[in-house]
C-alpha atoms as a PDB file:
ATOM      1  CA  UNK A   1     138.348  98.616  99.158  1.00  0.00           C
ATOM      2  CA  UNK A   2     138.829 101.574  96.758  1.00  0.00           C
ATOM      3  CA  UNK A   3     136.603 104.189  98.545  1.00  0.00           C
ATOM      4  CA  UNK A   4     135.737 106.055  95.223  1.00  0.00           C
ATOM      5  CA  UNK A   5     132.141 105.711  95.731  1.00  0.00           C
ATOM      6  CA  UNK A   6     131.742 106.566  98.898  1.00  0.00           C
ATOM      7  CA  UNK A   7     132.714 110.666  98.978  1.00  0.00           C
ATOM      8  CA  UNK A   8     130.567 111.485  95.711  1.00  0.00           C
ATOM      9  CA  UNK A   9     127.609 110.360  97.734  1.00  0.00           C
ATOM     10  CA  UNK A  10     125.725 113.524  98.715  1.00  0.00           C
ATOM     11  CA  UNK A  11     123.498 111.401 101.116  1.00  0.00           C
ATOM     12  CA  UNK A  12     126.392 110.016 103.031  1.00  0.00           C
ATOM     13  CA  UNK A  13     124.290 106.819 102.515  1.00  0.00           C
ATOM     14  CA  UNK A  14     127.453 104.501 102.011  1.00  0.00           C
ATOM     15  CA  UNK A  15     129.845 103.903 104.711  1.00  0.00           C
ATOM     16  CA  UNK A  16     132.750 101.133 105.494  1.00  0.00           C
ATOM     17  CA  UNK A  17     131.871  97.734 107.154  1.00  0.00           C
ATOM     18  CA  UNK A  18     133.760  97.372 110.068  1.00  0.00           C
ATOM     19  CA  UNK A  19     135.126  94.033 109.435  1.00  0.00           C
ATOM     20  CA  UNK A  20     134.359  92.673 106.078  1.00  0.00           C
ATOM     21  CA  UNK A  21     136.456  95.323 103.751  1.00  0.00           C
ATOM     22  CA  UNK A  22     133.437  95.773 101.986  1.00  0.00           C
ATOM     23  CA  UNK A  23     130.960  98.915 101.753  1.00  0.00           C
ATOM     24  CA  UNK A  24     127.276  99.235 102.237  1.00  0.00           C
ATOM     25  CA  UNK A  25     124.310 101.107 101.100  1.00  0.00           C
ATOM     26  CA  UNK A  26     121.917 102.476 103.313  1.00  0.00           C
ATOM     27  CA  UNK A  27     118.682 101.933 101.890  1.00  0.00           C
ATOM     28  CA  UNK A  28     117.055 104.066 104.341  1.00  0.00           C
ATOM     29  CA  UNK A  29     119.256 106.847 103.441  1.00  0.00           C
ATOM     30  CA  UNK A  30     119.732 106.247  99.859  1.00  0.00           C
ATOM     31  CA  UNK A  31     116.691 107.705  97.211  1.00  0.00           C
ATOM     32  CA  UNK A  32     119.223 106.889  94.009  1.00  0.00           C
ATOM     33  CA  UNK A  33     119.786 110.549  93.499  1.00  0.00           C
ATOM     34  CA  UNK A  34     116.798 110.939  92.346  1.00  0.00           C
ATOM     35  CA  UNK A  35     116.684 114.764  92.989  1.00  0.00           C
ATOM     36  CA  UNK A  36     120.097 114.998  91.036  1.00  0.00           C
ATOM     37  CA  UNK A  37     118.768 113.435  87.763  1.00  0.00           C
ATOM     38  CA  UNK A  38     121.842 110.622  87.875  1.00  0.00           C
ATOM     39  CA  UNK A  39     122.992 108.432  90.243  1.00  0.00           C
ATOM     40  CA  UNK A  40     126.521 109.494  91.437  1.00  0.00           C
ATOM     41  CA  UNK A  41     128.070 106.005  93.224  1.00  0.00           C
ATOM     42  CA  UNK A  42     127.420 103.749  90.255  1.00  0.00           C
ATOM     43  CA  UNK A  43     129.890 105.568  87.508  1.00  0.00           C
ATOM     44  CA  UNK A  44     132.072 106.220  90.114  1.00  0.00           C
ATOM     45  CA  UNK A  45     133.073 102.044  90.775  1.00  0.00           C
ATOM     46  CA  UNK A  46     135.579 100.424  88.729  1.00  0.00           C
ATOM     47  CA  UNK A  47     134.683  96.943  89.802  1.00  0.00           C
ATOM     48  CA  UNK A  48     130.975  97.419  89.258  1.00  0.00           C
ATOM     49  CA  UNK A  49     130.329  96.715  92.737  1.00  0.00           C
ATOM     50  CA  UNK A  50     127.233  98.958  92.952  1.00  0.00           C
ATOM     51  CA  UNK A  51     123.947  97.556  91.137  1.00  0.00           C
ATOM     52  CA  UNK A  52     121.362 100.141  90.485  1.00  0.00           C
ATOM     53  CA  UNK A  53     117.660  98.577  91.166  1.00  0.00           C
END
């Protein structure tokens, strides 16, 4: 767990799983930045963890 996409979120849609050492995305809370023109999580993930849809 690097943690480098979850603080750029402005939604705050991405937290820590409890036990898995894995993040997830809140789809209820998540609109894909689309009132910042670019999505902020998916540059931010060296792994490519974070798929855009």
């Amino acid at each position: 767990m690097c943690d480098a996409c979850r603080p750029v979120c402005p939604r705050n849609a991405i937290s820590a799983h409890a036990t898995d050492k894995t993040y997830v995305v809140d789809a209820d809370q998540c609109n894909s930045c689309s009132n910042m023109g670019a999505v902020r999580c998916v540059p931010q993930c060296p792994t490519d963890a974070i798929v855009k849809k």
